[in-house]
PDB file of N, CA and C in Angstrom:
ATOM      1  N   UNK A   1       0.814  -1.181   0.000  1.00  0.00           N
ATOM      2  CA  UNK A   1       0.000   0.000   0.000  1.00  0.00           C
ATOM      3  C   UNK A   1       0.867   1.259   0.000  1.00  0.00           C
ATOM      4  N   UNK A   2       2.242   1.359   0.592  1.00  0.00           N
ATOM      5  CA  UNK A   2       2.667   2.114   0.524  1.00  0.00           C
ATOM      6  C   UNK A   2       3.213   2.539  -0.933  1.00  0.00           C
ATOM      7  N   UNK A   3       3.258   2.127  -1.939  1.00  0.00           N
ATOM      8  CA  UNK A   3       3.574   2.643  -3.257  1.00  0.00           C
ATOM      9  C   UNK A   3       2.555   3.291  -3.152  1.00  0.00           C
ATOM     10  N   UNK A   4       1.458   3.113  -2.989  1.00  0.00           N
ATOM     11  CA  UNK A   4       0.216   3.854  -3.806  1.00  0.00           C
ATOM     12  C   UNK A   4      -0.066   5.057  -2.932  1.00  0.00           C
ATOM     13  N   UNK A   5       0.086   5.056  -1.526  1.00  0.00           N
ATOM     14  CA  UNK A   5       0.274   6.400  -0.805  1.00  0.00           C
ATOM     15  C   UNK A   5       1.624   7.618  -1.473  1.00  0.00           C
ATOM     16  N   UNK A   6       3.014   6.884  -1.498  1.00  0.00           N
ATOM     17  CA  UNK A   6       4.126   7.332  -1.686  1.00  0.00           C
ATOM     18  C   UNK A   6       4.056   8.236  -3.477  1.00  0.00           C
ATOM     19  N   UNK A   7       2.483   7.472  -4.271  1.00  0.00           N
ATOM     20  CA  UNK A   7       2.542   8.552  -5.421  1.00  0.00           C
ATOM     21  C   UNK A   7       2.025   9.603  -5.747  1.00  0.00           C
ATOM     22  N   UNK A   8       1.634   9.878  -4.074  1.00  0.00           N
ATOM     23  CA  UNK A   8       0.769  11.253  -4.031  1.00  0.00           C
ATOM     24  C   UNK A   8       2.342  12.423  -3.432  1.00  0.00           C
ATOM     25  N   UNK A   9       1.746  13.382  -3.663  1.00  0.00           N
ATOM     26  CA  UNK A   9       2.924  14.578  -2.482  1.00  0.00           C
ATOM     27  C   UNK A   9       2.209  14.622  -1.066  1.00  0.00           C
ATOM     28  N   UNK A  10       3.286  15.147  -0.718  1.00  0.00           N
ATOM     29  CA  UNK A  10       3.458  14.823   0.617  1.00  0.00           C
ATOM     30  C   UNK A  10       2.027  15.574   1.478  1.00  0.00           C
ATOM     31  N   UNK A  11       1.691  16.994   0.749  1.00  0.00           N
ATOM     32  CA  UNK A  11       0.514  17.368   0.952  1.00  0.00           C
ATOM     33  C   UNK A  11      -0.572  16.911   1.223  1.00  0.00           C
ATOM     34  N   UNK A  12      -0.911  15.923  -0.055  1.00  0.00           N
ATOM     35  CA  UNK A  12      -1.976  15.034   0.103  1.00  0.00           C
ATOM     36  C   UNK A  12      -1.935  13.959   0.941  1.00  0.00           C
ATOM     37  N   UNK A  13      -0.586  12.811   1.166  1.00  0.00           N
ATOM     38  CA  UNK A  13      -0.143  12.200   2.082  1.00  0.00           C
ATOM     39  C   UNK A  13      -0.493  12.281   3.717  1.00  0.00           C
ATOM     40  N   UNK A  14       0.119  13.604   3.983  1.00  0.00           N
ATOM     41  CA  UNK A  14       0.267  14.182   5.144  1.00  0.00           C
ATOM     42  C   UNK A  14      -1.647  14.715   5.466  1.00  0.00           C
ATOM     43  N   UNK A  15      -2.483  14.858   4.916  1.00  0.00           N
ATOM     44  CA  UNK A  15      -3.761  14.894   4.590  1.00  0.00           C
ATOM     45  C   UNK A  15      -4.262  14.186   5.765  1.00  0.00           C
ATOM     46  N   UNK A  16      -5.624  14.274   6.962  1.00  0.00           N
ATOM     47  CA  UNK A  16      -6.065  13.003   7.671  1.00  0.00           C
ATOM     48  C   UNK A  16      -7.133  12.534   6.865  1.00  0.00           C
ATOM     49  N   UNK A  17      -7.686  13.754   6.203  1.00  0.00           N
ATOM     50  CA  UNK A  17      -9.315  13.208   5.442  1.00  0.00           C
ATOM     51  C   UNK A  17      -9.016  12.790   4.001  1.00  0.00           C
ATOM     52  N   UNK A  18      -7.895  11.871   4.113  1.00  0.00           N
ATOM     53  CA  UNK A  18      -7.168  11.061   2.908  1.00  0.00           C
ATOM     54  C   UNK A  18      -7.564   9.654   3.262  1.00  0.00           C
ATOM     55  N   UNK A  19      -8.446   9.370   4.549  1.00  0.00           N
ATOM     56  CA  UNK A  19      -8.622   8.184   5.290  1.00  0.00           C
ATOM     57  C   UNK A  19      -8.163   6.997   4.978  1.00  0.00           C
ATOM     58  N   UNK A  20      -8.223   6.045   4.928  1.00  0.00           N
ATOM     59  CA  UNK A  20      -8.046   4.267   4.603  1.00  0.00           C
ATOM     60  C   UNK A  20      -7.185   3.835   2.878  1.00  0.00           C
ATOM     61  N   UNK A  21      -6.274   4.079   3.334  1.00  0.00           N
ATOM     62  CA  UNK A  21      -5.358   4.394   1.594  1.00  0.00           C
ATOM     63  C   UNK A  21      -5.344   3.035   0.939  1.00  0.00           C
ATOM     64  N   UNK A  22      -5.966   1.816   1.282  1.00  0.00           N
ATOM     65  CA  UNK A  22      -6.368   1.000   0.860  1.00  0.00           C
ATOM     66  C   UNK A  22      -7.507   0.583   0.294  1.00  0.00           C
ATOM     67  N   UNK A  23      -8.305   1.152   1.173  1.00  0.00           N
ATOM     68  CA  UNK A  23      -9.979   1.484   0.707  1.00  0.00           C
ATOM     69  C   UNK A  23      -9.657   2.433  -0.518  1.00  0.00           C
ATOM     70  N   UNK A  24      -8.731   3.577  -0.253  1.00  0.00           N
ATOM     71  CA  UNK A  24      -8.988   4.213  -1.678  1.00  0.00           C
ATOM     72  C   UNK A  24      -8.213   3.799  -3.093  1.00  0.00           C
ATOM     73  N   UNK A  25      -7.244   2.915  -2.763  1.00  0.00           N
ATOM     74  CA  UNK A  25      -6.850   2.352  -4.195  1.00  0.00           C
ATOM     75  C   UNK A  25      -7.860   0.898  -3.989  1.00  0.00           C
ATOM     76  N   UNK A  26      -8.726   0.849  -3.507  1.00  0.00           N
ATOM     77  CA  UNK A  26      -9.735  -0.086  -4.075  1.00  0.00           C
ATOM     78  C   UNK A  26     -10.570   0.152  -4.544  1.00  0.00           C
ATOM     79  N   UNK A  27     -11.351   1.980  -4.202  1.00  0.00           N
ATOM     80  CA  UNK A  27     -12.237   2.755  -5.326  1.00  0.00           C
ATOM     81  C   UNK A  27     -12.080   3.012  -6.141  1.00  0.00           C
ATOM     82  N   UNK A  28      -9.788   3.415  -6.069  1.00  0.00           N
ATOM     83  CA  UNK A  28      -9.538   4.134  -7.813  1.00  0.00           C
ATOM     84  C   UNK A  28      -9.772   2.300  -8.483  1.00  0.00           C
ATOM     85  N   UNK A  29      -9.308   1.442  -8.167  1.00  0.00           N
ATOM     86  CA  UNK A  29      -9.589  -0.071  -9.192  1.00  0.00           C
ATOM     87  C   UNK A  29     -11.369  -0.096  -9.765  1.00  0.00           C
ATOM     88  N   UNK A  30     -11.421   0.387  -8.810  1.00  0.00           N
ATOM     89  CA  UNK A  30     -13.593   0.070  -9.135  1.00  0.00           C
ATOM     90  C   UNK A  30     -14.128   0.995  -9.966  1.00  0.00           C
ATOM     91  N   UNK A  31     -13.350   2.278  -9.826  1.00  0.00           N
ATOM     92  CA  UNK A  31     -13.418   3.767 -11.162  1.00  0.00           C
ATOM     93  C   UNK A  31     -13.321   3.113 -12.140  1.00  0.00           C
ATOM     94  N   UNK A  32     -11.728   2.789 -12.354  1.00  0.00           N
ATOM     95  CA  UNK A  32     -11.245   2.401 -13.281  1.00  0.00           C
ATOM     96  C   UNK A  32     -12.348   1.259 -14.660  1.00  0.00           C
ATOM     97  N   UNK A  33     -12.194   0.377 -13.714  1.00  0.00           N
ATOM     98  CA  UNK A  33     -13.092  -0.799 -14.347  1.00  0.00           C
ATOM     99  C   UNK A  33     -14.438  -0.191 -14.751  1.00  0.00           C
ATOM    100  N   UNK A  34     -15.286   0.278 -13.916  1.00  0.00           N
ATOM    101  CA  UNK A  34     -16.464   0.950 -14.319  1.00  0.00           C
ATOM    102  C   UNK A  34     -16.319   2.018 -15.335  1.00  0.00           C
ATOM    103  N   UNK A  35     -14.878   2.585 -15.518  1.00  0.00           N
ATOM    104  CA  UNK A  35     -14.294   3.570 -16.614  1.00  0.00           C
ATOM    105  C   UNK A  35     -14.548   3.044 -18.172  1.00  0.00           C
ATOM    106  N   UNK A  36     -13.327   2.121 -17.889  1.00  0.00           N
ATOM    107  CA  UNK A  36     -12.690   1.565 -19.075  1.00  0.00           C
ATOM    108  C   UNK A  36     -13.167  -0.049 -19.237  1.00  0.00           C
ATOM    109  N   UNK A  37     -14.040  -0.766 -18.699  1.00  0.00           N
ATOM    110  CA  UNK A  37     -14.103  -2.265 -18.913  1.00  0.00           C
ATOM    111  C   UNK A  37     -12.757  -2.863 -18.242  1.00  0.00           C
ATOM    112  N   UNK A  38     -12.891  -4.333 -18.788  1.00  0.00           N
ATOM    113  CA  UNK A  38     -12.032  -5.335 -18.854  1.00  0.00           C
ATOM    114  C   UNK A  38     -10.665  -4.421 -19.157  1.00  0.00           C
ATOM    115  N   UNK A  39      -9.665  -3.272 -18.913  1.00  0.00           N
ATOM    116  CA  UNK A  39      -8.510  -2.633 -19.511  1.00  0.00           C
ATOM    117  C   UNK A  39      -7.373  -3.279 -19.025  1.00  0.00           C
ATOM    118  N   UNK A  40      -6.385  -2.917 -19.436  1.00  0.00           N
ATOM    119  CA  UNK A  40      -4.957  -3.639 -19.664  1.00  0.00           C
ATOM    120  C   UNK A  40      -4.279  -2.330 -19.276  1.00  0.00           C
ATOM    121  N   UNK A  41      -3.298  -2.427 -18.642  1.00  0.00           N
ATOM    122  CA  UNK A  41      -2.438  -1.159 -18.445  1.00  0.00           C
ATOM    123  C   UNK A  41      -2.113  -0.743 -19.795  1.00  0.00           C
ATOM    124  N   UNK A  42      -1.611  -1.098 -20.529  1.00  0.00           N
ATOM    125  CA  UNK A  42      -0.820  -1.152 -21.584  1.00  0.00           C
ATOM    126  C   UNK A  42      -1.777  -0.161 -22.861  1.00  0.00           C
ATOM    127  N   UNK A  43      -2.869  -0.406 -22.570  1.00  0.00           N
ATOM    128  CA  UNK A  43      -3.859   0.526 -23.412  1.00  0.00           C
ATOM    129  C   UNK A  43      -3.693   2.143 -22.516  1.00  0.00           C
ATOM    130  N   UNK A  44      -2.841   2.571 -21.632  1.00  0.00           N
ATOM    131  CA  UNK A  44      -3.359   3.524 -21.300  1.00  0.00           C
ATOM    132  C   UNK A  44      -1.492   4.276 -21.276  1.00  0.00           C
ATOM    133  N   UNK A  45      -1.914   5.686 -21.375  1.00  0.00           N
ATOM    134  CA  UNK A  45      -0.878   6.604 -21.936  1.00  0.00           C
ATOM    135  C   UNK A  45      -1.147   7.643 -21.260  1.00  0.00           C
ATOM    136  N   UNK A  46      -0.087   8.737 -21.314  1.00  0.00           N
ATOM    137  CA  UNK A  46      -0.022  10.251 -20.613  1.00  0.00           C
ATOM    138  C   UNK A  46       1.046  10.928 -21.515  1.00  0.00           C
ATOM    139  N   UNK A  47       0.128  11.955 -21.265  1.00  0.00           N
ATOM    140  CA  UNK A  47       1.220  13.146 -21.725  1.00  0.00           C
ATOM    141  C   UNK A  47       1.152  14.101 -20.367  1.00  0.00           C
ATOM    142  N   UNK A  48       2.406  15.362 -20.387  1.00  0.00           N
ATOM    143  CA  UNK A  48       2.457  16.093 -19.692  1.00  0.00           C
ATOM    144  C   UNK A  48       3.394  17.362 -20.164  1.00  0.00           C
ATOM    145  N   UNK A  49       2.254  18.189 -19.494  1.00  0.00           N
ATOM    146  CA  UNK A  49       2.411  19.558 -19.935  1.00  0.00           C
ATOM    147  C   UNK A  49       2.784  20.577 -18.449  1.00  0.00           C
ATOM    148  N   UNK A  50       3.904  21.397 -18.787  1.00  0.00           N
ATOM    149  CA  UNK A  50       4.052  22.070 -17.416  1.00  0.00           C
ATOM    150  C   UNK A  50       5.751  22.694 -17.123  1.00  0.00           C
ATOM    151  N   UNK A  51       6.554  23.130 -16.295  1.00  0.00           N
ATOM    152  CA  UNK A  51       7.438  23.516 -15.814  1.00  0.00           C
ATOM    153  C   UNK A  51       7.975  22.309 -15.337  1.00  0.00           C
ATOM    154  N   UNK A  52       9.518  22.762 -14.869  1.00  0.00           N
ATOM    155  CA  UNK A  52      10.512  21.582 -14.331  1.00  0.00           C
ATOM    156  C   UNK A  52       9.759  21.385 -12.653  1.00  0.00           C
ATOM    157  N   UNK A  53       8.775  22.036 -12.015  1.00  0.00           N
ATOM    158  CA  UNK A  53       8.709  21.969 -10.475  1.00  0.00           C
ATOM    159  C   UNK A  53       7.515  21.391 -10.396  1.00  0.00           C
ATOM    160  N   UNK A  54       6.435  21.762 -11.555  1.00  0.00           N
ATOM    161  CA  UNK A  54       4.947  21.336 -11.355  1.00  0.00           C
ATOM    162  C   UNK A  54       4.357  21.356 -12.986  1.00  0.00           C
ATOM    163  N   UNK A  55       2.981  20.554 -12.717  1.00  0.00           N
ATOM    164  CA  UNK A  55       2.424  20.289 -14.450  1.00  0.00           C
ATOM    165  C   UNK A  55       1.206  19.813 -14.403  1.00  0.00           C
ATOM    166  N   UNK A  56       1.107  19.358 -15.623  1.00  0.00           N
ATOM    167  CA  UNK A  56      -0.343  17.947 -15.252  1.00  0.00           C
ATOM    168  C   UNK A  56      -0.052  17.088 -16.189  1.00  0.00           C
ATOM    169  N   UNK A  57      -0.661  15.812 -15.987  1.00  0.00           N
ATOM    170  CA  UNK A  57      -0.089  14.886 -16.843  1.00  0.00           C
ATOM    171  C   UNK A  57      -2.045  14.728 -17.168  1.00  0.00           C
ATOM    172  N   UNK A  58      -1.912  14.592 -18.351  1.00  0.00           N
ATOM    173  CA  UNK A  58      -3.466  13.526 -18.851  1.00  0.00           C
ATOM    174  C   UNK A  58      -3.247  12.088 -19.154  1.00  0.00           C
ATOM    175  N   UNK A  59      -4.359  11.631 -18.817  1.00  0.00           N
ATOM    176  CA  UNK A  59      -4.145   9.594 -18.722  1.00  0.00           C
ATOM    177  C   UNK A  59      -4.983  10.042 -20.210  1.00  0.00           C
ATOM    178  N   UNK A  60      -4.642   8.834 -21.119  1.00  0.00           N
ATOM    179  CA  UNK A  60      -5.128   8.819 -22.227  1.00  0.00           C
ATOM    180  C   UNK A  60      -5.377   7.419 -22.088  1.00  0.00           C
ATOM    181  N   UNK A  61      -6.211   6.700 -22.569  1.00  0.00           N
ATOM    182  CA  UNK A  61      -7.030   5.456 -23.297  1.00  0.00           C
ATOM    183  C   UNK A  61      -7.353   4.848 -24.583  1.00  0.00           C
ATOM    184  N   UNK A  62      -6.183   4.236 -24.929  1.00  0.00           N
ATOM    185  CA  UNK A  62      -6.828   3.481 -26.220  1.00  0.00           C
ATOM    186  C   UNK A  62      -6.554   5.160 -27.287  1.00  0.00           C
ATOM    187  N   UNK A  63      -5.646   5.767 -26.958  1.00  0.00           N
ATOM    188  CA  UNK A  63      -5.135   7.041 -27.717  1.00  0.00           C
ATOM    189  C   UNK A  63      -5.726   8.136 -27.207  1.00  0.00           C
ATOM    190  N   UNK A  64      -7.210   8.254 -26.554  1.00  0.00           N
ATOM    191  CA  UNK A  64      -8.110   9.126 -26.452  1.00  0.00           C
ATOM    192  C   UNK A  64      -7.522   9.498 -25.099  1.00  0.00           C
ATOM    193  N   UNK A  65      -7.633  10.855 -24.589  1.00  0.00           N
ATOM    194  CA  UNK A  65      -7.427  11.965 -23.751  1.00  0.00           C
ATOM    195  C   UNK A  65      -9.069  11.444 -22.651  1.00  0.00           C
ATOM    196  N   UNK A  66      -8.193  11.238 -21.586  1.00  0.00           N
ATOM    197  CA  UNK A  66      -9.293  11.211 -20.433  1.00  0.00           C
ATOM    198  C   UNK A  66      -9.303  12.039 -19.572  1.00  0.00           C
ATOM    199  N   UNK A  67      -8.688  12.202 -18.846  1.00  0.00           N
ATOM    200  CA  UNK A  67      -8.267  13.432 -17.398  1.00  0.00           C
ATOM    201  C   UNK A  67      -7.716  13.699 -17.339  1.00  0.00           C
ATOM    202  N   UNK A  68      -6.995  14.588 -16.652  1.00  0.00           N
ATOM    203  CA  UNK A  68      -5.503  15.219 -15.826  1.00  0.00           C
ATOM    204  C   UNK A  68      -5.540  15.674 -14.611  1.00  0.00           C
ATOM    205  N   UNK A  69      -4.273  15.209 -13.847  1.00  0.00           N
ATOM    206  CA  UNK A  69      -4.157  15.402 -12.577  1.00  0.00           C
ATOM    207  C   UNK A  69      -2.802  16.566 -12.896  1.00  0.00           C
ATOM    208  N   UNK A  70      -2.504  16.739 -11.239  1.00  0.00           N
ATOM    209  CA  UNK A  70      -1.956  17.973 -11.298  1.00  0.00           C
ATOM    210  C   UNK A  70      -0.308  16.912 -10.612  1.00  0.00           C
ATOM    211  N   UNK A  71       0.457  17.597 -11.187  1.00  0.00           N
ATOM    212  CA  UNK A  71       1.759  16.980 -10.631  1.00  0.00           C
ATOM    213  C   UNK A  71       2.485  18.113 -10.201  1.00  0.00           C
ATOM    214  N   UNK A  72       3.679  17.367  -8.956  1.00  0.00           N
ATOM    215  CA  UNK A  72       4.643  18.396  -8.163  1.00  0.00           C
ATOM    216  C   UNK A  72       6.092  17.806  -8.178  1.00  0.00           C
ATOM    217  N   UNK A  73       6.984  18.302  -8.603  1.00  0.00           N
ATOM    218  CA  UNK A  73       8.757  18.013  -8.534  1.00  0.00           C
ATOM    219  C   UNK A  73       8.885  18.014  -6.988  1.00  0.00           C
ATOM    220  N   UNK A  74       9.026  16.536  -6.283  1.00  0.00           N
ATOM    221  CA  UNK A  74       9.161  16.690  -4.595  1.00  0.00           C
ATOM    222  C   UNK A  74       9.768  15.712  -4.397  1.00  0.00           C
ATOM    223  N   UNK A  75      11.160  15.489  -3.227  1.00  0.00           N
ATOM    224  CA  UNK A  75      12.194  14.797  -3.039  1.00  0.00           C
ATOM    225  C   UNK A  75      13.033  14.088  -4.833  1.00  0.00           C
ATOM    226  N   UNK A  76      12.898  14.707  -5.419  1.00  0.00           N
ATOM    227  CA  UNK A  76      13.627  14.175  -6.629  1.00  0.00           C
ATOM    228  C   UNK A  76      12.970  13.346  -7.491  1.00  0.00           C
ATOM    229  N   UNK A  77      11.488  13.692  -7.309  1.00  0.00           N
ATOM    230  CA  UNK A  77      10.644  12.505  -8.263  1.00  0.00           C
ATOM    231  C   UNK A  77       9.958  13.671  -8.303  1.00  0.00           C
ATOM    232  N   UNK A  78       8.390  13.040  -8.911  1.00  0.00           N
ATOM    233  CA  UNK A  78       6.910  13.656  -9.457  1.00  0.00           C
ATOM    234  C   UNK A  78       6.442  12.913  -8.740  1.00  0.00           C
ATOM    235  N   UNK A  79       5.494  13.341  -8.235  1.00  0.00           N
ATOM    236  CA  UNK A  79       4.354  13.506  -7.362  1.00  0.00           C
ATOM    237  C   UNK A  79       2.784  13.750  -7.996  1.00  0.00           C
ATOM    238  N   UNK A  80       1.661  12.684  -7.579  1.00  0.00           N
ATOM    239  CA  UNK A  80       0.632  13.472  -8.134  1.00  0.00           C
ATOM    240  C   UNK A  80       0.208  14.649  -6.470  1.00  0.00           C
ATOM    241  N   UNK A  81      -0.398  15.481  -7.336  1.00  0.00           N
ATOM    242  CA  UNK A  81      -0.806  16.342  -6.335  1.00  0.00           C
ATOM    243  C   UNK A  81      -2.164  17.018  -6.434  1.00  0.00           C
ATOM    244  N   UNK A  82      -2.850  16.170  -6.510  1.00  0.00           N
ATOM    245  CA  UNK A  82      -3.947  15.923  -6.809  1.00  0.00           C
ATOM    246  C   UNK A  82      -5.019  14.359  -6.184  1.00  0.00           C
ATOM    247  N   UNK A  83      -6.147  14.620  -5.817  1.00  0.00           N
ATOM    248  CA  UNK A  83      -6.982  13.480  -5.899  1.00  0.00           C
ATOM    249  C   UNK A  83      -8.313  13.149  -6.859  1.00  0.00           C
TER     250      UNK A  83
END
C-alpha cells in the first residue's frame, strides 16, 4: 500500500481526510473498471504539460485523452498532487 500512498505529495499524504489508503486504491480499481471495462495497463498513456517543479499529466485510453491530474517536482521525483 505504501507505493500507492508514496505517489501522491506529501501534501496530500500528510492529509487526515485522505482516510483508509487502501480502501482508496480499491475505489480508484472500481473507477477504473467501471471507466474503461475489462482494460490492460498497456492501453493507457499520458502526456504532460508544465514547468521543471509542477504540471499535469493527462491519462489517455486506447489514444483518447481522459483526465488530468496535477503533478509536483518533490524529493527528486513527481508527485501526483492531486486526488
Amino acid at each position: 500500500m505504501g507505493a500507492v500512498k508514496n505517489a501522491y505529495s506529501r501534501r496530500i499524504r500528510d492529509d487526515r481526510a485522505q482516510g483508509d489508503w487502501a480502501k482508496n486504491l480499491a475505489e480508484a480499481q472500481a473507477s477504473l473498471t467501471r471507466m474503461f471495462g475489462d482494460y490492460r495497463l498497456a492501453d493507457f498513456g499520458f502526456a504532460f504539460a508544465g514547468g521543471g517543479e509542477r504540471g499535469r499529466v493527462t491519462l489517455s485510453y486506447k489514444g483518447q485523452p481522459q483526465f488530468d491530474l496535477a503533478v509536483i517536482r518533490e524529493d527528486g521525483g513527481w508527485k501526483l498532487d492531486e486526488r
